[in-house]
Protein backbone atom coordinates (compact mmCIF):
# COMPACT_ATOMS: atom_id res chain seq x y z
CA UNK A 1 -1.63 -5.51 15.09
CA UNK A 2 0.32 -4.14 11.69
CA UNK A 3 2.44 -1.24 11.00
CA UNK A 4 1.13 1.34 9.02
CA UNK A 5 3.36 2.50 5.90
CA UNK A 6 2.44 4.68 3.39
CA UNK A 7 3.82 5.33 0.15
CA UNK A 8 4.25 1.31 -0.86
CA UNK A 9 3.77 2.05 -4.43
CA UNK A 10 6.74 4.70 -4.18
CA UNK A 11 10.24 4.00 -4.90
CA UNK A 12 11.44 3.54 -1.11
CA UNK A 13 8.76 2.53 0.25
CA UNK A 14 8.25 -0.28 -1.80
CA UNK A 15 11.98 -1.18 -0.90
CA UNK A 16 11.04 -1.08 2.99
CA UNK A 17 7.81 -3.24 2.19
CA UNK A 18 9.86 -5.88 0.58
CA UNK A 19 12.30 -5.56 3.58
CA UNK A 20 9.28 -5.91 6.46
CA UNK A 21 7.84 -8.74 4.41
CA UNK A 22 10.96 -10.75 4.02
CA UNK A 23 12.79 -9.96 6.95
CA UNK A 24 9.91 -9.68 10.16
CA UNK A 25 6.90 -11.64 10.58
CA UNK A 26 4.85 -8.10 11.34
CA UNK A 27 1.99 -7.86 9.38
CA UNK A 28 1.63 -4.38 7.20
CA UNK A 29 -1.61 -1.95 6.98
CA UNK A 30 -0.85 -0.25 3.69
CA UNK A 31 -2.59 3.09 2.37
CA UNK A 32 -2.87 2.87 -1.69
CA UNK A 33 -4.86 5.10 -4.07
CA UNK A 34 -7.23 3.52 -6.01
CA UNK A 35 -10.57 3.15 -7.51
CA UNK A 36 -11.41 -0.21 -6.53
CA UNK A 37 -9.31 -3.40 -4.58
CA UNK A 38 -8.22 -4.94 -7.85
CA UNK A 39 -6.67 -1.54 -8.58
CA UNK A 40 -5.22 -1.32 -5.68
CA UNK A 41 -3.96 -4.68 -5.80
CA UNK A 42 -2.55 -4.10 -8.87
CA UNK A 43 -0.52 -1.08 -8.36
CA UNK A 44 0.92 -2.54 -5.44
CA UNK A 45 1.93 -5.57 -7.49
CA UNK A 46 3.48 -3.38 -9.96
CA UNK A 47 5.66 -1.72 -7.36
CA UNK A 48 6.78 -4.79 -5.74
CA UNK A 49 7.82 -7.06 -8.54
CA UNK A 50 11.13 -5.62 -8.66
CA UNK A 51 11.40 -7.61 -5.09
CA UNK A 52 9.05 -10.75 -5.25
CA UNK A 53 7.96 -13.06 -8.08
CA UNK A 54 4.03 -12.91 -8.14
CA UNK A 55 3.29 -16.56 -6.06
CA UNK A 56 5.06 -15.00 -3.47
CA UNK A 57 3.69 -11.69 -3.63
CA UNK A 58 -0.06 -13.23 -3.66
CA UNK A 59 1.14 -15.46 -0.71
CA UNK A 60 1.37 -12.12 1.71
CA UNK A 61 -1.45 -10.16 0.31
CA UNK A 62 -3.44 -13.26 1.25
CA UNK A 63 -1.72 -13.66 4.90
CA UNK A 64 -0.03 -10.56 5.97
CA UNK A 65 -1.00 -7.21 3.57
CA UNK A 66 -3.91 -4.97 4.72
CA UNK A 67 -4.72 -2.57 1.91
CA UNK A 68 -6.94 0.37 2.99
CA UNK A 69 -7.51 2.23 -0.55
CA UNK A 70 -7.30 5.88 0.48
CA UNK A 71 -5.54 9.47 -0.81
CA UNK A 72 -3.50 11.05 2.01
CA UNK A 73 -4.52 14.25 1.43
CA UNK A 74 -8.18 13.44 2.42
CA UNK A 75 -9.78 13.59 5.58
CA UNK A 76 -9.33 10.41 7.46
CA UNK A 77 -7.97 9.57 3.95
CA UNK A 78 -11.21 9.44 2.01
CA UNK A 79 -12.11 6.33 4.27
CA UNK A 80 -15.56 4.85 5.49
CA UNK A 81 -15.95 5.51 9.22
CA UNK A 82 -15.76 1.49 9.82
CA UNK A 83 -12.65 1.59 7.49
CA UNK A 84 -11.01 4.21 8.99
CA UNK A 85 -11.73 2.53 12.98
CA UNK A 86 -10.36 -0.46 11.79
CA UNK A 87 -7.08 1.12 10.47
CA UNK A 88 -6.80 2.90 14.12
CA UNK A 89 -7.59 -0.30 15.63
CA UNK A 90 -4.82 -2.28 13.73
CA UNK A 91 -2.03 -0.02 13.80
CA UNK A 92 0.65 -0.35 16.25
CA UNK A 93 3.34 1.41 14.45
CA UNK A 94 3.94 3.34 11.65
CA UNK A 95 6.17 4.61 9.04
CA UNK A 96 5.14 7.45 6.93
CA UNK A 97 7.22 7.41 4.22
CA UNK A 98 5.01 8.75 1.69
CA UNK A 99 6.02 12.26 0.18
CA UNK A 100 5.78 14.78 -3.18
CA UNK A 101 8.98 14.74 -4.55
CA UNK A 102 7.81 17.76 -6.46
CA UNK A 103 11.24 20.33 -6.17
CA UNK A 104 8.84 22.45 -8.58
CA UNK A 105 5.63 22.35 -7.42
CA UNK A 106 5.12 24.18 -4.11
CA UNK A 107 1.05 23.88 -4.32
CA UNK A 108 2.02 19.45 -4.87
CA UNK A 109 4.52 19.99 -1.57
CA UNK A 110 2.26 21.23 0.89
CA UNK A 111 -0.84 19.06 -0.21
CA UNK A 112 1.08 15.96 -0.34
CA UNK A 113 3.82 16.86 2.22
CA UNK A 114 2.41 18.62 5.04
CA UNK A 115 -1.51 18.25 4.34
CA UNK A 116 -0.59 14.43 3.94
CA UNK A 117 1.65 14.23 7.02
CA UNK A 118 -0.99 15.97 9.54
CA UNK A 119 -3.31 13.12 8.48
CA UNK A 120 -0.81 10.63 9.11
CA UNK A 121 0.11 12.58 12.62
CA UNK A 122 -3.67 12.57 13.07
CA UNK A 123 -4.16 8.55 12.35
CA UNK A 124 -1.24 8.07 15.16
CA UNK A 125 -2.45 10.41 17.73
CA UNK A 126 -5.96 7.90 17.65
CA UNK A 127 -4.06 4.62 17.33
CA UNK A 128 -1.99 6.04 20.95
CA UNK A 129 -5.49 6.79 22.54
CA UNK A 130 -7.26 3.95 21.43
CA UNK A 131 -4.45 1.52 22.54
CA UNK A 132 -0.97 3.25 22.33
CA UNK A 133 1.45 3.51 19.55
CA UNK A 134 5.32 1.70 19.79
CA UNK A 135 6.49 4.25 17.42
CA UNK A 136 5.71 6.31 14.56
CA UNK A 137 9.17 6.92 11.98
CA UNK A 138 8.85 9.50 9.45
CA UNK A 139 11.22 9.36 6.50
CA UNK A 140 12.53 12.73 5.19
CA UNK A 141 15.51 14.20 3.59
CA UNK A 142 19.11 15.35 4.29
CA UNK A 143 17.51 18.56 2.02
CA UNK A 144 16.16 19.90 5.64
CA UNK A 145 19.86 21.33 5.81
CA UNK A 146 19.07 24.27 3.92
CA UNK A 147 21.65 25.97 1.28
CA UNK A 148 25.33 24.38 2.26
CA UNK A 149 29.18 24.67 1.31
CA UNK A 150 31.74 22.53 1.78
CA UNK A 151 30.02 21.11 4.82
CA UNK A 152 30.42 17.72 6.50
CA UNK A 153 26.58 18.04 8.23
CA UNK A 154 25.60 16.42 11.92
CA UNK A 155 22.05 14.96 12.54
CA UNK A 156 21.65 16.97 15.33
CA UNK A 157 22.76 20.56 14.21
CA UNK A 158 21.19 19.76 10.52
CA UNK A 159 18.05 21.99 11.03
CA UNK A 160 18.70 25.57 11.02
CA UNK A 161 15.04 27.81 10.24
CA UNK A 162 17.40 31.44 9.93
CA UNK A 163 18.76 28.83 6.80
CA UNK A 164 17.37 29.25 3.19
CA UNK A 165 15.72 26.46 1.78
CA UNK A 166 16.74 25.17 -1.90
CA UNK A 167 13.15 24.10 -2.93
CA UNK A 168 9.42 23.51 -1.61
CA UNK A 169 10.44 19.80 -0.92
CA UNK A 170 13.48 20.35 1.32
CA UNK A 171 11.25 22.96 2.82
CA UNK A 172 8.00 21.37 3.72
CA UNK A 173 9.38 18.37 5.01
CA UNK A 174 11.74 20.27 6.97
CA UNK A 175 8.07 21.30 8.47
CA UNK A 176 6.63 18.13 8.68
CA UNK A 177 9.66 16.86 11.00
CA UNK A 178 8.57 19.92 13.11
CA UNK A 179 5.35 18.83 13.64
CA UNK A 180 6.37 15.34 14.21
CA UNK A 181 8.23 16.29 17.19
CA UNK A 182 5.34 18.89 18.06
CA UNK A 183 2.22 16.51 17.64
CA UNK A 184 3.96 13.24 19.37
CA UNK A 185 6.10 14.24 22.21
CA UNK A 186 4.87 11.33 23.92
CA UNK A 187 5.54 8.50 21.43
CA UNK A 188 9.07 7.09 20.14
CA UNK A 189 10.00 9.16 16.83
CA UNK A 190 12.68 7.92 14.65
CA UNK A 191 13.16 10.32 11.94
CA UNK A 192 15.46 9.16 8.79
CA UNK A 193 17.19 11.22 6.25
CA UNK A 194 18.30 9.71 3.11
CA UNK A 195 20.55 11.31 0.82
CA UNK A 196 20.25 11.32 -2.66
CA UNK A 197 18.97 7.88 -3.17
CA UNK A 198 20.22 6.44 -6.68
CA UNK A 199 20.04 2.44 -7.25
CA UNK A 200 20.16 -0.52 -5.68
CA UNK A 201 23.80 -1.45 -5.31
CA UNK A 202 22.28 -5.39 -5.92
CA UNK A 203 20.75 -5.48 -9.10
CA UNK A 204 21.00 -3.29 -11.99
CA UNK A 205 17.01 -3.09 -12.42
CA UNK A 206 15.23 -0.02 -11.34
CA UNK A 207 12.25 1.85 -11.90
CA UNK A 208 12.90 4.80 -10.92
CA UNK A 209 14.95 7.28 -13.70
CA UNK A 210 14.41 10.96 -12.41
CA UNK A 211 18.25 11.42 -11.19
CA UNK A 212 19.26 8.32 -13.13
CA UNK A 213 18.57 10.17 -16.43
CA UNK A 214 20.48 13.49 -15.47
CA UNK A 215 23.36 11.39 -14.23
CA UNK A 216 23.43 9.50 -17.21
CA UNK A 217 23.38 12.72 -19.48
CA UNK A 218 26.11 14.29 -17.50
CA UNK A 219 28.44 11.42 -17.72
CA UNK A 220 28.57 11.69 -21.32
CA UNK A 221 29.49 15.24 -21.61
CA UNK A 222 32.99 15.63 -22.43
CA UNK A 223 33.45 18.38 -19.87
CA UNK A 224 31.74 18.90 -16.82
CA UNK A 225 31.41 22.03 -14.74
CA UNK A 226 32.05 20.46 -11.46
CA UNK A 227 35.29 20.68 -9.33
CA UNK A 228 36.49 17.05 -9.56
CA UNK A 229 37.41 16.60 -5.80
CA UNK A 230 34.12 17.93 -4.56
CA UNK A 231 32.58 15.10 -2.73
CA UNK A 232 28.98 13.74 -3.85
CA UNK A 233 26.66 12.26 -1.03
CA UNK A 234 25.18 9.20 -3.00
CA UNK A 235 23.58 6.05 -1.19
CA UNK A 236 22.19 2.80 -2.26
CA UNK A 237 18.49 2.54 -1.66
CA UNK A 238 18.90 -1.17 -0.44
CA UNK A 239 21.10 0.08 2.31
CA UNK A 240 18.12 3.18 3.28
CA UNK A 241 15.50 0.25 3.09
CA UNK A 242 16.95 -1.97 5.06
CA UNK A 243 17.93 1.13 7.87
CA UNK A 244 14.25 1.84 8.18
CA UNK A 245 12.80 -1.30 8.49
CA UNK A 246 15.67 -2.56 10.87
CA UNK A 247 15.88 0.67 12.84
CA UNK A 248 12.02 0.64 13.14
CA UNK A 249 11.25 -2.48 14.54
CA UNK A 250 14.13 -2.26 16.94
CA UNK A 251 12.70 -1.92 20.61
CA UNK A 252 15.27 1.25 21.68
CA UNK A 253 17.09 2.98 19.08
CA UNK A 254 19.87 4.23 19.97
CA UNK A 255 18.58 7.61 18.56
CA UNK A 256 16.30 9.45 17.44
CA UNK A 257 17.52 11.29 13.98
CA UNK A 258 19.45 8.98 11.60
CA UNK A 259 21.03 10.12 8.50
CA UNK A 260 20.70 7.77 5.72
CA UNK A 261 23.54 8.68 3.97
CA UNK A 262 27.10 7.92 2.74
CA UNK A 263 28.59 10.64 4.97
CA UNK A 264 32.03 11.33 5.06
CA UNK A 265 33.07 8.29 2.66
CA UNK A 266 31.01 10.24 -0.30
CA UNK A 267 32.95 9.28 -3.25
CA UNK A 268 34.49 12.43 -5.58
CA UNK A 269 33.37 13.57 -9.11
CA UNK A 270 36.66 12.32 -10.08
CA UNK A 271 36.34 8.75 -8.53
CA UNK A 272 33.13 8.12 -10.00
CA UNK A 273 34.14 9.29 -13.52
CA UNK A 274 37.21 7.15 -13.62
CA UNK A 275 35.00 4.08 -12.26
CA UNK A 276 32.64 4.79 -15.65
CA UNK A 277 35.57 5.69 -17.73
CA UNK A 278 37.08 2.21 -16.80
CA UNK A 279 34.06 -0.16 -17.09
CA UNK A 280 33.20 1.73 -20.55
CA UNK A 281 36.55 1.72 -21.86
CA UNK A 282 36.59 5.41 -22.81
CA UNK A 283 38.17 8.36 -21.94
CA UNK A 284 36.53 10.60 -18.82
CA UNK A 285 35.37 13.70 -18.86
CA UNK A 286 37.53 17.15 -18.38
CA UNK A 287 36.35 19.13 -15.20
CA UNK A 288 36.12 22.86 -15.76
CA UNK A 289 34.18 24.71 -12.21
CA UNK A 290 34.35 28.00 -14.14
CA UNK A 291 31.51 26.88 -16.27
CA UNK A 292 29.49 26.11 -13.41
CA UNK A 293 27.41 29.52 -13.43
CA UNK A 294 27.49 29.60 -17.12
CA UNK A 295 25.89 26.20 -16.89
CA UNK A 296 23.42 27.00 -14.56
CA UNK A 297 22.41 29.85 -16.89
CA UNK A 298 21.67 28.23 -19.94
CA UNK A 299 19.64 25.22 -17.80
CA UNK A 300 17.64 28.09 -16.37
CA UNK A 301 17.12 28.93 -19.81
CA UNK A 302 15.92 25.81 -21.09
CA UNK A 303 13.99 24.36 -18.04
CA UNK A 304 10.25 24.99 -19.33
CA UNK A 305 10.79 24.41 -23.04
CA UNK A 306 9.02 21.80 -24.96
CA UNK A 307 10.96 18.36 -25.76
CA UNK A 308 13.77 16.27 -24.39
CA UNK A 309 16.00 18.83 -24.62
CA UNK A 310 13.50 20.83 -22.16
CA UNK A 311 13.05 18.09 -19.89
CA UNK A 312 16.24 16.76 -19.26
CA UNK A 313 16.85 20.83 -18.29
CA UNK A 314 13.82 20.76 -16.34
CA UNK A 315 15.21 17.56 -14.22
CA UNK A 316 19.10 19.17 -13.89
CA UNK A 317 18.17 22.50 -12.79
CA UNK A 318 16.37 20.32 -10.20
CA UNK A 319 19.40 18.31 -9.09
CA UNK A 320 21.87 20.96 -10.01
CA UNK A 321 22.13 22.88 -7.03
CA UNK A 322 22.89 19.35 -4.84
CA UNK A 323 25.50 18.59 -7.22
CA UNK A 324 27.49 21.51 -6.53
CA UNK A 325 27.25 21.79 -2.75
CA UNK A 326 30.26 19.66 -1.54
CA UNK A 327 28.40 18.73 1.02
CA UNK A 328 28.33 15.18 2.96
CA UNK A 329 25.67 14.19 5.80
CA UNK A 330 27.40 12.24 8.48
CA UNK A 331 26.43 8.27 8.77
CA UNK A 332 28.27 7.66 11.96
CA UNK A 333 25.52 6.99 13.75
CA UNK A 334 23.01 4.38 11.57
CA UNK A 335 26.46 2.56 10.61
CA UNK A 336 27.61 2.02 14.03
CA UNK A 337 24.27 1.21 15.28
CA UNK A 338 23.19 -0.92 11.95
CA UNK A 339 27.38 -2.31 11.40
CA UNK A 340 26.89 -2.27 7.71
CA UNK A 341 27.80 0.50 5.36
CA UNK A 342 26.16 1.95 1.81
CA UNK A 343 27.65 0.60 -1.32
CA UNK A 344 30.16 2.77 -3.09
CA UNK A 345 27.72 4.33 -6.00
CA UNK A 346 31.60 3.60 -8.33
CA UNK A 347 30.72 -0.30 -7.53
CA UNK A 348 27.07 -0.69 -8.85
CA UNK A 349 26.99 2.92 -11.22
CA UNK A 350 27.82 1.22 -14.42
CA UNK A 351 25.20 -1.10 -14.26
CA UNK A 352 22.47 0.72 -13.99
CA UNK A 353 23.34 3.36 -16.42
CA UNK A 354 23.80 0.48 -18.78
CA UNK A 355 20.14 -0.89 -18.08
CA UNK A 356 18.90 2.91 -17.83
CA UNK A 357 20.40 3.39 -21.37
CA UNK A 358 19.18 -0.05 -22.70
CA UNK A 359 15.46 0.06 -21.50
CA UNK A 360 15.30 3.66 -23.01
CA UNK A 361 14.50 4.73 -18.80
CA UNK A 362 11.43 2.69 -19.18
CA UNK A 363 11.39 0.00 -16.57
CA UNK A 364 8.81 -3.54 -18.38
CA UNK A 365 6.48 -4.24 -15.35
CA UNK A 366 4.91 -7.35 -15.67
CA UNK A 367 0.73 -7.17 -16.04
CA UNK A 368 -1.30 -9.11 -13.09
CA UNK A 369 -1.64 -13.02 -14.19
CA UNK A 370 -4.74 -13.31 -16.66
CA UNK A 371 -5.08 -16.97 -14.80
CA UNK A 372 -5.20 -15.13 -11.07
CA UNK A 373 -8.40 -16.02 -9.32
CA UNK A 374 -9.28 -12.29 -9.52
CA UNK A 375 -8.88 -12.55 -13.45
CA UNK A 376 -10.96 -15.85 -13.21
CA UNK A 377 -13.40 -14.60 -11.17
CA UNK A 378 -14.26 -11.26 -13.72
CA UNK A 379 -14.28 -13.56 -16.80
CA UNK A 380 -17.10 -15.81 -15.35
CA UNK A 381 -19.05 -12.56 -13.72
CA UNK A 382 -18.75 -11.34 -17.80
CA UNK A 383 -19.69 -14.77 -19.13
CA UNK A 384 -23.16 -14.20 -17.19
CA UNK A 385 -23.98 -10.52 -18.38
CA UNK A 386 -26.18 -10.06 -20.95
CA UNK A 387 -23.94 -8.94 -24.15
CA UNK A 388 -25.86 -6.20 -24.95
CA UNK A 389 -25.78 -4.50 -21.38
């Protein structure tokens, strides 16, 4: 029996694949896109070499990695019927962490969001039948809050549906925790919300530069229109990793909604400057809230335009509006339960701006081995075609 994850080639999820690899014996069923197995093979080598060399990475896709190449939007996934048994079969857990992260794209949201969660719902409620299910976890978002202020947020009260939703993301998967809770009320749910999820408080390396760019932009603006004590809820994606896969394989949580988050210890505008002002050796930025709707305005302006100046618009007035909230998701519980807490984003920051900045937000995966059996195996299949087919 394996658990099922999806979205392995994603940013988290390949985080919480390394984690179940390294850290549990389970074996993993693991839904990629792809048009054939070295494809699939390949993408999921590209999204896990941040985490294991390639010898070790070929050592569990030969013992412990199911792929099952699929779309989640599909039917069954765009399986075969013996395919798609099998994966029931197999499955004795899973962790759907797989999601649009599309803020702009409501049509992307709902196809990949809810569309993509009923299947996974769907997949679970057969797995229970055929043999029951220990428990399914669904990875969302502290965005399921709705529009906040100068909140300090509780797991339990987070979800209010008379609340206004900042964008199609926070307010499909809002949805799809609904229908977790709707579809499954007789299997163990563990739903996690991360915060916003920037770096890995280990290793400067990432591969993932969405929020990394705007953050990097905005810390070299002389003046920023932010009040500097307003708190920012940042967390290290090796501490939301290592949550899931913990929290997941655990026998009896000790609940069911976990926030992912660095709650209540969120570190101000003003300490992060002065931690980037300090490793850089330059003078920080001047904070000045009144230019916070003028700001807005002119991003509004530019979002849409053509060029760098019209994406790096497009990606703040996407991250704007949780930059400006004050608002913090309480930890208390995964803390207690887990006794660890996130990384200080002041601690590890520097770093991976540096690399960001260095790498030109281009992260240099490494290609698939040309002397890999697989690599072997299509240059002798090509030695014995006729040249002129």
């Amino acid at each position: 029996m394996a658990i099922l994850l999806t979205g392995s080639t994603g940013y988290i999820g390949a985080h919480i694949a390394s984690n179940l690899l390294t850290d549990s014996a389970e074996p993993l069923n693991l839904l990629v896109r792809a048009r054939d197995e070295q494809e699939a093979r390949e993408r999921l080598w590209r999204s896990l070499q941040l985490h294991l060399d390639f010898p070790r990475f070929r050592e569990y896709l030969d013992s412990r990695i199911r792929i099952f190449r699929g779309d989640l939007t599909d039917a069954k996934f765009g399986l075969a019927d013996s395919d798609y048994a099998r994966l029931v079969q197999t499955t004795d857990s899973v962790i759907h962490c797989a999601a649009s992260l599309n803020r702009k794209s409501e049509k992307s949201c709902l196809n990949v969001n809810l569309r993509g969660t009923l299947e996974v719902i769907q997949l679970a409620q057969r797995a229970r039948d055929h043999h029951g299910l220990r428990r399914f976890s669904h990875v969302s978002t502290v965005a399921v809050a709705g529009q906040r202020s100068n909140d300090v947020v509780q797991e339990d009260t987070s979800i209010d549906w008379a609340r206004s939703d900042y964008d199609p993301y926070a307010r499909t998967k809002k949805f799809c925790e609904h229908m977790v809770h709707q579809l499954l009320p007789d299997v163990q749910r563990t739903i996690f919300r991360p915060s916003i999820v920037l770096g890995d408080s280990r290793r400067p390396e990432t591969n993932q530069f969405d929020m990394v760019r705007a953050f990097v932009f905005l810390a070299g603006l002389p003046v920023l229109p932010f009040r500097p004590t307003d708190k920012i809820d940042i967390v290290n994606v090796d501490f939301v990793a290592g949550a899931v896969a913990t929290l997941h394989q655990k026998p009896n949580p000790e609940h069911t909604i976990y926030h992912l988050s660095s709650g209540t210890s969120s570190e101000t505008f003003s300490q992060l400057t002065d931690a980037l002002a300090k490793a850089t050796g330059k003078r920080g930025p001047m904070f000045v809230p009144k230019f916070e709707k003028s700001t807005s305005k002119m991003v509004n302006a530019l979002a849409g335009k053509a060029g760098k100046i019209g994406g790096l618009a497009n990606l703040l007035k996407v991250f704007l509006p949780y930059l400006v909230w004050n608002t913090v998701f309480d930890n208390t519980r995964a803390t207690t339960e887990l006794r660890t807490q996130p990384v200080p984003f002041s601690q590890y920051s520097y770093p991976l701006l540096r690399f960001s900045r260095e790498n030109h937000f281009v992260y240099k995966y490494l290609d698939w081995p040309a002397d890999s059996a697989e690599m072997q195996a299509a240059r002798h299949a090509g030695a014995g075609q006729d040249p002129g087919q």
